[in-house]
N, C-alpha and C. Protein backbone atom coordinates (compact mmCIF):
# COMPACT_ATOMS: atom_id res chain seq x y z
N UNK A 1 48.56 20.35 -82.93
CA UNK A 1 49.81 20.98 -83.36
C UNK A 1 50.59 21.43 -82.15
N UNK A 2 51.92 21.09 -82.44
CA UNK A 2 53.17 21.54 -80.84
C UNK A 2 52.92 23.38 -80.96
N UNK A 3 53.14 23.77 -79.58
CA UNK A 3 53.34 24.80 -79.94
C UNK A 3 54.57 25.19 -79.81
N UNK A 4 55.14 26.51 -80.72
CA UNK A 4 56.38 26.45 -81.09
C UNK A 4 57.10 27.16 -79.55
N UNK A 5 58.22 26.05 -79.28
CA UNK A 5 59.33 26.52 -78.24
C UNK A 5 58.93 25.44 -77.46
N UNK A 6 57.71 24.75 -77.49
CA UNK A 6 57.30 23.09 -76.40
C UNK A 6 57.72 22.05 -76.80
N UNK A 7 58.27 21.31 -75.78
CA UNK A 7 58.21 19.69 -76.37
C UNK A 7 57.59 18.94 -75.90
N UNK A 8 57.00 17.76 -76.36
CA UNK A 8 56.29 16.79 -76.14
C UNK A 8 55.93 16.96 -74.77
N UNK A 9 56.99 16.86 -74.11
CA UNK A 9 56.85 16.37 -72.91
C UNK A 9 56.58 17.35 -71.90
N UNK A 10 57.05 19.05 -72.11
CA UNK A 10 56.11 20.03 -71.53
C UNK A 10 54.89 20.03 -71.65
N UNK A 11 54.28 20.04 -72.99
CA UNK A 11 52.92 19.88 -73.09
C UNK A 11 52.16 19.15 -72.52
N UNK A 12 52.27 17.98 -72.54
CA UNK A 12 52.12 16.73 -71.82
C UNK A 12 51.91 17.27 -70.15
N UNK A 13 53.31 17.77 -69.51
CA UNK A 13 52.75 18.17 -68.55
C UNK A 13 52.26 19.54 -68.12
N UNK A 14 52.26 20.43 -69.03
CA UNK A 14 50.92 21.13 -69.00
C UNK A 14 49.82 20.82 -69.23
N UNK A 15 49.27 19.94 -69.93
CA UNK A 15 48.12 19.41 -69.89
C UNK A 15 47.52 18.80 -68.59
N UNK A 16 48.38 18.51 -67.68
CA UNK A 16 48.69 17.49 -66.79
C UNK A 16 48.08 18.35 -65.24
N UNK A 17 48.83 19.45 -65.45
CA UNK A 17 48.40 20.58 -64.50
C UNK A 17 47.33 21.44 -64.88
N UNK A 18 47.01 21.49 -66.24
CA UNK A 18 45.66 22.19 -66.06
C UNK A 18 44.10 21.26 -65.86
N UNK A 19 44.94 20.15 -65.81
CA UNK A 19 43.53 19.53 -65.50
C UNK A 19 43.16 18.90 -64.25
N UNK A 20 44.78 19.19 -63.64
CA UNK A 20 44.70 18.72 -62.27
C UNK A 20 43.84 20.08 -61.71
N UNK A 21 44.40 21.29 -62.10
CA UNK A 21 43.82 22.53 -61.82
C UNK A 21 42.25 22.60 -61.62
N UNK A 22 41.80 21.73 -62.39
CA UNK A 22 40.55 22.04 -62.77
C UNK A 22 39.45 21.43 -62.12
N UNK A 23 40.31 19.92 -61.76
CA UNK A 23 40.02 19.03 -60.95
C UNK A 23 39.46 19.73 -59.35
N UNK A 24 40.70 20.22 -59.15
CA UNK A 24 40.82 20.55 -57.45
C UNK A 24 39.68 21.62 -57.70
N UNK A 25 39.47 22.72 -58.58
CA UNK A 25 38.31 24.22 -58.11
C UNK A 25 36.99 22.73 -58.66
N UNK A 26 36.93 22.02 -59.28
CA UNK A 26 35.16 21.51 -59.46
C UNK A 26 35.48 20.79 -57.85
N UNK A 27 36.07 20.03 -57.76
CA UNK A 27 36.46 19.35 -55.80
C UNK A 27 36.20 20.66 -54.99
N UNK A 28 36.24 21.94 -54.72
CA UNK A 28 36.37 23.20 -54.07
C UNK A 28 34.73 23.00 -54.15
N UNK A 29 34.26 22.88 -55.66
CA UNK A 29 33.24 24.22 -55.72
C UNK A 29 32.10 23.54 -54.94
N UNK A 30 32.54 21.66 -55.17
CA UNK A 30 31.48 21.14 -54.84
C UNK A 30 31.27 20.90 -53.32
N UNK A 31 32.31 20.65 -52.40
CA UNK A 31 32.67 20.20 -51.07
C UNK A 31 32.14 21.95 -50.39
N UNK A 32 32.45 23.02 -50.61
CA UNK A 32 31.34 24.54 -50.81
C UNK A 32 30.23 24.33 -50.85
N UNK A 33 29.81 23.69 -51.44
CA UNK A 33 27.99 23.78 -51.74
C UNK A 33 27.90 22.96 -50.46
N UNK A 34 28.72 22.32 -50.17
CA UNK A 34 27.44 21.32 -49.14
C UNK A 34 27.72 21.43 -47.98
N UNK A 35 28.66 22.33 -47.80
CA UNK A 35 29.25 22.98 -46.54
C UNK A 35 28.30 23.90 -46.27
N UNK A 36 28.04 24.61 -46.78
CA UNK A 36 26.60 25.65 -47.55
C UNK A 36 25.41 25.06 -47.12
N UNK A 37 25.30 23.86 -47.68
CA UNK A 37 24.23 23.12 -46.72
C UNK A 37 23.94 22.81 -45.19
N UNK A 38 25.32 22.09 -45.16
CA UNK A 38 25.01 21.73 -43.71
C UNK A 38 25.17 22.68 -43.27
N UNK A 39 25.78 24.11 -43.15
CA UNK A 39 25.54 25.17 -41.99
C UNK A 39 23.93 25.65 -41.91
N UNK A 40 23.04 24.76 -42.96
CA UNK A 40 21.95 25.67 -42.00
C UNK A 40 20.66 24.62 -41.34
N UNK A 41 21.12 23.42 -41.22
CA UNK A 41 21.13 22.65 -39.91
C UNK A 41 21.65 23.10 -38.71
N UNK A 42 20.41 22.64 -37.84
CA UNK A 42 20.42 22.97 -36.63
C UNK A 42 20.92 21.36 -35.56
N UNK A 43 22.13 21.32 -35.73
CA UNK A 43 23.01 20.36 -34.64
C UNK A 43 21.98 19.98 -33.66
N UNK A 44 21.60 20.35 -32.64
CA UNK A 44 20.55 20.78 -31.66
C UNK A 44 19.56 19.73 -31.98
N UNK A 45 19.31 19.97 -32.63
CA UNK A 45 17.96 18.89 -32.85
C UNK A 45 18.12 17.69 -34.03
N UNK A 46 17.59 16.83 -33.12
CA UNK A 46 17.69 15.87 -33.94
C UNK A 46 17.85 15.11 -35.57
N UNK A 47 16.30 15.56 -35.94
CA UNK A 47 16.99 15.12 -37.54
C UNK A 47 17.67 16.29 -38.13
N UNK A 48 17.95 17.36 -37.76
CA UNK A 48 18.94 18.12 -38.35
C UNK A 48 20.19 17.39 -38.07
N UNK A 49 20.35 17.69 -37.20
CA UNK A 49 21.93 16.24 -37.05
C UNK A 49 22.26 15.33 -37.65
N UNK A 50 21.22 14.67 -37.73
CA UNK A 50 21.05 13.15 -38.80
C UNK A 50 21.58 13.96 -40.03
N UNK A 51 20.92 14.66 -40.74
CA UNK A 51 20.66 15.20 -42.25
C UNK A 51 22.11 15.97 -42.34
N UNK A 52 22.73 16.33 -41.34
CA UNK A 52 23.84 17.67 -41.39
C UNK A 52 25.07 16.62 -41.29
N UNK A 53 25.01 15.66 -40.63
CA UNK A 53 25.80 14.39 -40.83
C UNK A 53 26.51 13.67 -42.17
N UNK A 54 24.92 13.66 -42.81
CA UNK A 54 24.92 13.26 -44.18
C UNK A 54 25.29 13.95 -45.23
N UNK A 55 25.16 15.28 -45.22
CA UNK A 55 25.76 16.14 -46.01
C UNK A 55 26.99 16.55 -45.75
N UNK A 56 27.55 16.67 -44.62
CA UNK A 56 29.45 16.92 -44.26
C UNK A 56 29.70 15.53 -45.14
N UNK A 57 29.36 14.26 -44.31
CA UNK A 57 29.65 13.13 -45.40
C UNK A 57 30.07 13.17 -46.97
N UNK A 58 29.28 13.55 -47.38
CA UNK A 58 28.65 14.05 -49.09
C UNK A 58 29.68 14.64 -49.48
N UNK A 59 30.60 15.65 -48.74
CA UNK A 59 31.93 16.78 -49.34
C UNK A 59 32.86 15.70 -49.01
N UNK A 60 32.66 15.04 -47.28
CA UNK A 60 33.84 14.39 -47.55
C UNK A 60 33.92 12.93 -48.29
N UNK A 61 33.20 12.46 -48.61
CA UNK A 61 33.20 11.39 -49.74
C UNK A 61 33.89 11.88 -51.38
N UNK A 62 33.68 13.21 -51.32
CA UNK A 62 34.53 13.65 -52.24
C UNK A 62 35.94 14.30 -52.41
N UNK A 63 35.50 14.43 -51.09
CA UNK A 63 37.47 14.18 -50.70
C UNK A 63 37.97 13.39 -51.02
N UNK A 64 37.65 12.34 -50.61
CA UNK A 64 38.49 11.38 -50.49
C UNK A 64 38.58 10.67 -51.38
N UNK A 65 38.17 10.25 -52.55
CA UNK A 65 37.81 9.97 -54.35
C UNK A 65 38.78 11.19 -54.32
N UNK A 66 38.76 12.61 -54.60
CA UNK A 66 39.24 13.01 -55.36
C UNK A 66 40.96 13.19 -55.06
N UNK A 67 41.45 12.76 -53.69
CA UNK A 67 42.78 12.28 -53.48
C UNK A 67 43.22 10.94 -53.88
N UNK A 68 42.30 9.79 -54.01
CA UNK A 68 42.49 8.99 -54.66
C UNK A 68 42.79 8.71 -55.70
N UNK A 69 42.07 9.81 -56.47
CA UNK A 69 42.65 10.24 -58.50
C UNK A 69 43.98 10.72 -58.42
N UNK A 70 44.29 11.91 -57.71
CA UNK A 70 44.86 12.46 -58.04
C UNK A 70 46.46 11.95 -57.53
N UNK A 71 46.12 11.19 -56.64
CA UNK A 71 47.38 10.59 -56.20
C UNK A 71 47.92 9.43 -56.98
N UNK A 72 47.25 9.15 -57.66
CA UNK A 72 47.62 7.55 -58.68
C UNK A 72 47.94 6.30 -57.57
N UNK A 73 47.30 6.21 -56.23
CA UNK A 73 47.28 5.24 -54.95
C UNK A 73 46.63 4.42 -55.70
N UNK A 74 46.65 3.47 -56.17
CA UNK A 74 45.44 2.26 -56.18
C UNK A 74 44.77 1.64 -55.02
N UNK A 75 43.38 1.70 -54.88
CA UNK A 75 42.98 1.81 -53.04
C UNK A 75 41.28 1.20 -54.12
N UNK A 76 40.78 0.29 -54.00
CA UNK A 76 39.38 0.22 -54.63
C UNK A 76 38.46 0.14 -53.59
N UNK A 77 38.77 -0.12 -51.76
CA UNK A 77 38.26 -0.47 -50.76
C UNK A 77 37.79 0.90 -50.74
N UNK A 78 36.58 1.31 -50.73
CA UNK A 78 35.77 2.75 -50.08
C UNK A 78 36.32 3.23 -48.96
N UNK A 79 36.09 2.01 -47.76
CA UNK A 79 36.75 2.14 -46.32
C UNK A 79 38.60 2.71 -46.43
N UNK A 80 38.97 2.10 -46.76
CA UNK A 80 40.56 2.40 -46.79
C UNK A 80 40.73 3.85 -47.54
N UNK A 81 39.91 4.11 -48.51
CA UNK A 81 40.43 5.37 -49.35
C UNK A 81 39.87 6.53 -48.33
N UNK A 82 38.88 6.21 -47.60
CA UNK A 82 38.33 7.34 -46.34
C UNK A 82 39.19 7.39 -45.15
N UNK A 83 39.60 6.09 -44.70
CA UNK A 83 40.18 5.94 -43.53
C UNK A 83 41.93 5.92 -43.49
N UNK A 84 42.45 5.56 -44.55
CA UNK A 84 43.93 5.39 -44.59
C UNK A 84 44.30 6.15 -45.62
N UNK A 85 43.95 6.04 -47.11
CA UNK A 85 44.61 7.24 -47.96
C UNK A 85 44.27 8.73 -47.90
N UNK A 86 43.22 8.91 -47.22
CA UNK A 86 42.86 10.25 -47.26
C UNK A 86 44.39 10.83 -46.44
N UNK A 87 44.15 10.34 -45.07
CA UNK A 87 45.43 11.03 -44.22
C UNK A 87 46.61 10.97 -44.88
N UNK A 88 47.27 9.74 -45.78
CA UNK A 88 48.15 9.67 -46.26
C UNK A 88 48.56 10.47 -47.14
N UNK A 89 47.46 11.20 -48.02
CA UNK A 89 47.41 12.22 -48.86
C UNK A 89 47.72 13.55 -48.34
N UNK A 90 46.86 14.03 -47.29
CA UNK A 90 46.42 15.23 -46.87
C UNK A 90 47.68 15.40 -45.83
N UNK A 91 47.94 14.48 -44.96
CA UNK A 91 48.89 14.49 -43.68
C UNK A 91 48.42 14.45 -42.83
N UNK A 92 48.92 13.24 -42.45
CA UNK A 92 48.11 12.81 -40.53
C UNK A 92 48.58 14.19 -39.38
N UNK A 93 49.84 14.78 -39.33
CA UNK A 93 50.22 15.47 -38.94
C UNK A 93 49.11 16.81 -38.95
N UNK A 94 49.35 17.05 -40.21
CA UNK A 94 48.03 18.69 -40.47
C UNK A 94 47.06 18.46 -40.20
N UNK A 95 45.86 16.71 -40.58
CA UNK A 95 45.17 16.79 -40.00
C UNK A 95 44.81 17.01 -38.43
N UNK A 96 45.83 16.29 -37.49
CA UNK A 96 45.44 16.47 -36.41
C UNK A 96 45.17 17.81 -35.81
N UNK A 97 46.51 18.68 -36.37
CA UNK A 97 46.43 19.54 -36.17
C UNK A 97 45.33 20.71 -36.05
N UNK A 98 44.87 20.38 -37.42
CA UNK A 98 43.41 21.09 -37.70
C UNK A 98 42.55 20.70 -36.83
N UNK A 99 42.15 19.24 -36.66
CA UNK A 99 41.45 18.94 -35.56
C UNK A 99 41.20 19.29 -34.45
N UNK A 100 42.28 19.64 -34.02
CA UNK A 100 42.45 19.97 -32.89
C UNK A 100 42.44 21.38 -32.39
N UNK A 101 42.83 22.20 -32.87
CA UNK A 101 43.55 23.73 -33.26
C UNK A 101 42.73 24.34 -32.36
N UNK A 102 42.47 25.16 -31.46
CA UNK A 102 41.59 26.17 -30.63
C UNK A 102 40.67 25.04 -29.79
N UNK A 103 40.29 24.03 -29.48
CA UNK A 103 39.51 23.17 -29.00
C UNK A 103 40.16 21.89 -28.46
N UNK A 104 41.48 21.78 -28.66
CA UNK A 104 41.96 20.46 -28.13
C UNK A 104 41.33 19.33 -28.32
N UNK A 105 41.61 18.49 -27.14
CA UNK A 105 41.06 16.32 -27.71
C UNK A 105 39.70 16.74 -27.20
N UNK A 106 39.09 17.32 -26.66
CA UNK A 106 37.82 17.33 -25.98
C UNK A 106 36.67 16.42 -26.99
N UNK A 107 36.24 16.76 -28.20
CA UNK A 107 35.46 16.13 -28.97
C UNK A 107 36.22 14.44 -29.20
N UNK A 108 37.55 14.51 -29.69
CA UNK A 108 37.73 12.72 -29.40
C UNK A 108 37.99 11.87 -28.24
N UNK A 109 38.29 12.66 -27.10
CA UNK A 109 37.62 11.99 -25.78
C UNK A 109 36.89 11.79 -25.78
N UNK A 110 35.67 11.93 -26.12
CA UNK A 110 34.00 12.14 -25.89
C UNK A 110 33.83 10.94 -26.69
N UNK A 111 34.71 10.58 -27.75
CA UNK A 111 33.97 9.79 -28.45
C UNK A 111 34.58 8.51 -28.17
N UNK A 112 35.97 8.72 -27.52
CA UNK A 112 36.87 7.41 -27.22
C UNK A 112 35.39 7.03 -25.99
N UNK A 113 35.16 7.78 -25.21
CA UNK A 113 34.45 8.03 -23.46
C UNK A 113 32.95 6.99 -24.08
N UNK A 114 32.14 7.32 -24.92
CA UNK A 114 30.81 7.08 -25.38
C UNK A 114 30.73 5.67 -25.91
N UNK A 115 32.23 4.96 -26.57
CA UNK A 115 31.98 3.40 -27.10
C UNK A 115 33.06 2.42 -25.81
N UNK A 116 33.77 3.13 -24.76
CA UNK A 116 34.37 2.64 -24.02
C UNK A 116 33.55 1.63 -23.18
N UNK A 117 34.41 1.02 -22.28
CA UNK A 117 33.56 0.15 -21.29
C UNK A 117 32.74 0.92 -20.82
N UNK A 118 32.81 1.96 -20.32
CA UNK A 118 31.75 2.52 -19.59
C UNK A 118 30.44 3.66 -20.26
N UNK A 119 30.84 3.02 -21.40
CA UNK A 119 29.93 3.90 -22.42
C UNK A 119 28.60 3.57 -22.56
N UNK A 120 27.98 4.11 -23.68
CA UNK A 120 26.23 3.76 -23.54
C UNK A 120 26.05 3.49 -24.98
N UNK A 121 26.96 3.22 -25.81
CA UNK A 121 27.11 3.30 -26.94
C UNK A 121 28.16 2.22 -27.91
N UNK A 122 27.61 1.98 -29.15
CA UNK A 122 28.72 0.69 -29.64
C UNK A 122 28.79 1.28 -30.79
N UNK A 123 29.61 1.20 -31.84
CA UNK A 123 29.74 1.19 -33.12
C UNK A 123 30.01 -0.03 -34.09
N UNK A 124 30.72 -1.38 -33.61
CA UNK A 124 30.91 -1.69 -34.35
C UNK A 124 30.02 -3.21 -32.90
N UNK A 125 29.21 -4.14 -34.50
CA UNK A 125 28.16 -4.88 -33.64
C UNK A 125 29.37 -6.33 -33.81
N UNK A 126 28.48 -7.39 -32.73
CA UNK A 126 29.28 -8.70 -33.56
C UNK A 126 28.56 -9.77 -34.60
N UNK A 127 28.27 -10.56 -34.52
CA UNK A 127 27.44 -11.91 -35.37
C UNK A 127 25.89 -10.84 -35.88
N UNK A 128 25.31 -10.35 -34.06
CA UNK A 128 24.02 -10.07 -34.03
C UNK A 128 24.58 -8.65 -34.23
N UNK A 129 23.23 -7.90 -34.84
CA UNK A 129 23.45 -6.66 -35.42
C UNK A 129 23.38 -5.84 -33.68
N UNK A 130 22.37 -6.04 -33.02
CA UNK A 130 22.11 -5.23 -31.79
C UNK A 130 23.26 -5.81 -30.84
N UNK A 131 24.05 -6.38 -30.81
CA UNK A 131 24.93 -6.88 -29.67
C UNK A 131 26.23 -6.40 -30.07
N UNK A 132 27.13 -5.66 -29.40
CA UNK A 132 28.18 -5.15 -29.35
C UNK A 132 29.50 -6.36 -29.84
N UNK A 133 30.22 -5.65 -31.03
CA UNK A 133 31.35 -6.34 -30.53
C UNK A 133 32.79 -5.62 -30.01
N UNK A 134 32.59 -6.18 -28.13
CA UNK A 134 33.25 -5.35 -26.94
C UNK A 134 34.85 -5.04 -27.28
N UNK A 135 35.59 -6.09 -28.34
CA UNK A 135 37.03 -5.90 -28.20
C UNK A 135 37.40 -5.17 -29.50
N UNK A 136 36.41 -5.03 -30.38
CA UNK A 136 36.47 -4.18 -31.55
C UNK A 136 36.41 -2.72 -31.08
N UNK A 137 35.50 -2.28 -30.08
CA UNK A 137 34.79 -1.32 -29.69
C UNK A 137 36.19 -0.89 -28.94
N UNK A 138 36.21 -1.56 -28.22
CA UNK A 138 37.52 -0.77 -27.24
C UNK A 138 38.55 -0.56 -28.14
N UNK A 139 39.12 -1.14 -28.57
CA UNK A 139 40.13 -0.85 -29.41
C UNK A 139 40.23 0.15 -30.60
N UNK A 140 39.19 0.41 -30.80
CA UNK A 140 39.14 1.68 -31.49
C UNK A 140 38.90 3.00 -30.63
N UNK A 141 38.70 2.59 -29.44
CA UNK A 141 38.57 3.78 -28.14
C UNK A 141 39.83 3.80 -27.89
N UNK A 142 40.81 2.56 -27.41
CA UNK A 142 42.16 3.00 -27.31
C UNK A 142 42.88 4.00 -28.40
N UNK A 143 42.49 3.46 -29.89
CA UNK A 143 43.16 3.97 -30.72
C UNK A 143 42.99 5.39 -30.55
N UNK A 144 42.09 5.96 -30.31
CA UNK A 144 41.32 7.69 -30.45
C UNK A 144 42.55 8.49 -29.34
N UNK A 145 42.87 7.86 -28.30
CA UNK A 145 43.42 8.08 -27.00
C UNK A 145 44.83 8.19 -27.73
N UNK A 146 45.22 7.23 -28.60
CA UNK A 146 47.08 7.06 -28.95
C UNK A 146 47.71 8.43 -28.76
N UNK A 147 49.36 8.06 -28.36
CA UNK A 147 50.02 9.07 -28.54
C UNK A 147 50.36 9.41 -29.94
N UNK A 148 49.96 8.54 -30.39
CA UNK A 148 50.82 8.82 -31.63
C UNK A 148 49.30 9.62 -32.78
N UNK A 149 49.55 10.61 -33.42
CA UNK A 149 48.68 11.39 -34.34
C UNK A 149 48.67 10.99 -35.28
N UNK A 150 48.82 9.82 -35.84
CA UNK A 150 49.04 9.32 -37.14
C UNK A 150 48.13 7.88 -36.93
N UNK A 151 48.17 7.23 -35.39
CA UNK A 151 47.02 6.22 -35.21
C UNK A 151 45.68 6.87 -34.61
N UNK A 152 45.77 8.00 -33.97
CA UNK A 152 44.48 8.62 -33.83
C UNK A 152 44.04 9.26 -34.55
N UNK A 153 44.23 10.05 -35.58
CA UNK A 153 43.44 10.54 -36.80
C UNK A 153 43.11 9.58 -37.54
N UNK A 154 43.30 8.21 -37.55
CA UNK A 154 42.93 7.62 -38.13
C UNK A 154 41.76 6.63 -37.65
N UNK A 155 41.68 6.52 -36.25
CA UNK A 155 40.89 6.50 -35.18
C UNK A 155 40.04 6.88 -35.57
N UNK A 156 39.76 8.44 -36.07
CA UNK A 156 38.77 9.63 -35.79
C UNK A 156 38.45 9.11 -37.25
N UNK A 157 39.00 9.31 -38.18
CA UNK A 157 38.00 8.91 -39.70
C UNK A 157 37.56 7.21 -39.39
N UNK A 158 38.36 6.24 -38.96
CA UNK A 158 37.29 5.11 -38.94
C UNK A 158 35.85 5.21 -38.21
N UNK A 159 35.92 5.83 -37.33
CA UNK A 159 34.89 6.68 -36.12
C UNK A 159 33.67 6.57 -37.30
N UNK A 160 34.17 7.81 -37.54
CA UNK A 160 33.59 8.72 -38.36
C UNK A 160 32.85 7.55 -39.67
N UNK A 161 33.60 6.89 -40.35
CA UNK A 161 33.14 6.08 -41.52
C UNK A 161 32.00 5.32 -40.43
N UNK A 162 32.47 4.65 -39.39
CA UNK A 162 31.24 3.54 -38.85
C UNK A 162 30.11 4.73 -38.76
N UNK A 163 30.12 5.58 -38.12
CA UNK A 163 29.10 6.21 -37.95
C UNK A 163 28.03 6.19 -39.19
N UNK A 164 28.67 7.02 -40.76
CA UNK A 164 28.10 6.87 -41.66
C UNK A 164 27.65 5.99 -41.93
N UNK A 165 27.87 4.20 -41.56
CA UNK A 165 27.88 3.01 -42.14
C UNK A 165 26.66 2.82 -41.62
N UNK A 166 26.61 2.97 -40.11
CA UNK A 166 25.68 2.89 -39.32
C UNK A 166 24.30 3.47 -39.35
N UNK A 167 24.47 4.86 -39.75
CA UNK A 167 23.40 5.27 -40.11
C UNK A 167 22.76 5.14 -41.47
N UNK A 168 23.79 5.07 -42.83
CA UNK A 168 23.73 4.75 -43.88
C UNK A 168 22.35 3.28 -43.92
N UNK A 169 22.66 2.28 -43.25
CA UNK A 169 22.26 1.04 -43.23
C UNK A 169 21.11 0.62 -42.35
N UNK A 170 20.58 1.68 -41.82
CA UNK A 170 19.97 1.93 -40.16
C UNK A 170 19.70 1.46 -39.35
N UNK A 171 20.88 1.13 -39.07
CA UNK A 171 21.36 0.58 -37.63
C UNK A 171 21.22 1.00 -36.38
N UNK A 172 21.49 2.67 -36.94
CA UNK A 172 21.07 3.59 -35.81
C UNK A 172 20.08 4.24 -35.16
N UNK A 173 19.68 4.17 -34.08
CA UNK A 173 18.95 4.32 -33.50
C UNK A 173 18.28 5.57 -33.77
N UNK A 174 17.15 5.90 -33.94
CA UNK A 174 17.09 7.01 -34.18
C UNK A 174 15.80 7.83 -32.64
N UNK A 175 16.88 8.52 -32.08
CA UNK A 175 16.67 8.80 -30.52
C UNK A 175 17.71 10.09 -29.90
N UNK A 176 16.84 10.78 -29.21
CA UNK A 176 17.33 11.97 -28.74
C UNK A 176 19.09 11.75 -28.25
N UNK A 177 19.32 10.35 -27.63
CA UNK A 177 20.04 10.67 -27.19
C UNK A 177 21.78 10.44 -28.00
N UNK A 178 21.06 9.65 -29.31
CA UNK A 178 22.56 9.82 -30.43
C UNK A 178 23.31 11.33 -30.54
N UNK A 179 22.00 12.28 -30.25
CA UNK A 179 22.82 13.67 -29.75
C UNK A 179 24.09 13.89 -29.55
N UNK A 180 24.23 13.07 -27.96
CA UNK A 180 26.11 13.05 -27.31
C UNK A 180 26.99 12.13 -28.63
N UNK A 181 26.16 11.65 -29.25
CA UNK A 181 27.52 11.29 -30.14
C UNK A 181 27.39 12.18 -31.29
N UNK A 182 26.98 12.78 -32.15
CA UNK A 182 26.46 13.08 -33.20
C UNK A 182 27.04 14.40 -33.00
N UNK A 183 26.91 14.99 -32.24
CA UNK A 183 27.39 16.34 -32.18
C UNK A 183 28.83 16.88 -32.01
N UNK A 184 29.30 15.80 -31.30
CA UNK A 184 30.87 16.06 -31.57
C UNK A 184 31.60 15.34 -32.98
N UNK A 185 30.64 14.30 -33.04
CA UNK A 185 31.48 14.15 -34.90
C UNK A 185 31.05 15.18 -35.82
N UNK A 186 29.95 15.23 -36.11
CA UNK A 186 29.69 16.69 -36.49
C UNK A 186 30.66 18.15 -36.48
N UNK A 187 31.23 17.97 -35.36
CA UNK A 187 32.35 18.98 -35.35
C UNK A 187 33.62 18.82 -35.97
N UNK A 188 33.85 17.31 -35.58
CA UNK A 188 35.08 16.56 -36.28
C UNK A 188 35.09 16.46 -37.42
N UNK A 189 34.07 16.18 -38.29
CA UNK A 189 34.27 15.95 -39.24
C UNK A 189 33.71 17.18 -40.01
N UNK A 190 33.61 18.53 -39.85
CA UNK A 190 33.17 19.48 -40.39
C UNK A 190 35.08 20.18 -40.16
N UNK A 191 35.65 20.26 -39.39
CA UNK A 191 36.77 20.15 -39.42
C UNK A 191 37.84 19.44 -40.54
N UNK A 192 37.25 18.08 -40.62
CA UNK A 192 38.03 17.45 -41.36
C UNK A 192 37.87 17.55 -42.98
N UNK A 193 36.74 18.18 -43.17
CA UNK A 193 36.65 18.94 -44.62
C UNK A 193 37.59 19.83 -44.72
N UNK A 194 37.34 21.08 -43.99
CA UNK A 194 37.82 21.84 -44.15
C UNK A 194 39.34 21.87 -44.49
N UNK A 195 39.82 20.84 -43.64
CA UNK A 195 41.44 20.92 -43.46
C UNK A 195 41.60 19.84 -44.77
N UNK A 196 40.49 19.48 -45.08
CA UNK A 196 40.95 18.71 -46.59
C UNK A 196 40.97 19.88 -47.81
N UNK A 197 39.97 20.46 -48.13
CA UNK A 197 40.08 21.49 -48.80
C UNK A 197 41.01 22.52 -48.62
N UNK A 198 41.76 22.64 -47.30
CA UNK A 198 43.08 23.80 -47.43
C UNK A 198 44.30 22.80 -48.46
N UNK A 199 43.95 21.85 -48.10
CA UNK A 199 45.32 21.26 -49.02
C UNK A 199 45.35 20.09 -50.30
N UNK A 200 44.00 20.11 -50.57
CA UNK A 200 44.03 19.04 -51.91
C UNK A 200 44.80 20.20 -52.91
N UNK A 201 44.70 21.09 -53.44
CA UNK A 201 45.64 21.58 -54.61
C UNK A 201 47.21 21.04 -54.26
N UNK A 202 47.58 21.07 -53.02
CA UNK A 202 49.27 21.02 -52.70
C UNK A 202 49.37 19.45 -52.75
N UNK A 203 48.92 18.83 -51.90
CA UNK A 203 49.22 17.46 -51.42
C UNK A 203 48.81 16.17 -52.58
N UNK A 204 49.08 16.32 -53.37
CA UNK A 204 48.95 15.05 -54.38
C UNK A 204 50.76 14.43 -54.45
């Protein structure tokens, strides 16, 4: 039954907003819990890193699904809805910002520095799983470096996705010294929750 003084089409979009409403606090309550989690990993040591990795992951995998709903983007690629609609949603701009905020590029230098030529480290392999592929690799090190904040935040979530992919699939090595990488995405991307959760209610 209408209620009296509504029309169709208020209702409609009240319905519209309370369920978007409802949407964003279960997205809050849950990307919380596992924030909750990973703070009581210890970075420092090894499989805490691994495990504290996987759980920042876990909130932001639900980020990024739940900007995907709410934006009506059609995106079915996993990769693209992490790496390109998320920012598109949230703002490449704010994200960087957040990223960056009190700490500067220091953590995405480190990570442009670690898959560069002179690095000790690859992310993305070629044919053979253990053999680097060198012009993929750099070029996503250039990208991290860009002037522009709209190709390096996006840099930083593809980063970030290989990493997961990598370890997801285990590829990765599992050795003291994934440390130097692990610990500054870890930061990055505990960041990049956060600054997702200041603005999924606004940014649809």
């Amino acid at each position: 039954m209408r209620r009296a003084g509504w029309s169709n089409r208020e209702l409609s979009g009240h319905r519209q907003v309370r369920t978007l409403g409802a949407r964003v606090e279960l997205t809050r309550h849950f990307c919380q819990r596992w924030l909750h989690k990973a703070a009581l990993y210890d970075p420092a040591q090894l499989e805490d890193a691994f495990d504290k990795f996987f759980t920042l992951f876990v909130a932001y995998n639900r980020l990024y699904f739940h900007t995907a709903q709410v934006s009506g983007r059609a995106e079915r690629r996993d990769r693209l809805k992490a790496t390109r609609l998320f920012p598109e949603v949230i703002g490449h701009e704010f994200l960087w910002q957040k990223l960056t905020e009190g700490v500067g590029t220091a953590d995405v230098q480190t990570l442009g520095r670690l898959i560069g030529p002179s690095g000790s480290f690859f992310l993305i392999s070629g044919a053979d799983p253990d053999t680097p592929d060198a012009n993929r690799n750099a070029d996503l090190g250039r990208r991290l470096n860009s002037r522009s904040h709209r190709v390096a935040i996006e840099a930083v979530l593809e980063y970030l996705y290989q990493v997961r992919c990598n370890m997801f699939h285990g590829s990765k090595g599992f050795e003291a010294r994934q440390l130097q990488l692990l610990q500054p995405c870890l930061r990055c991307l505990e960041r990049i929750v956060m600054a997702g959760l200041e603005r999924i209610g606004v940014a649809v």
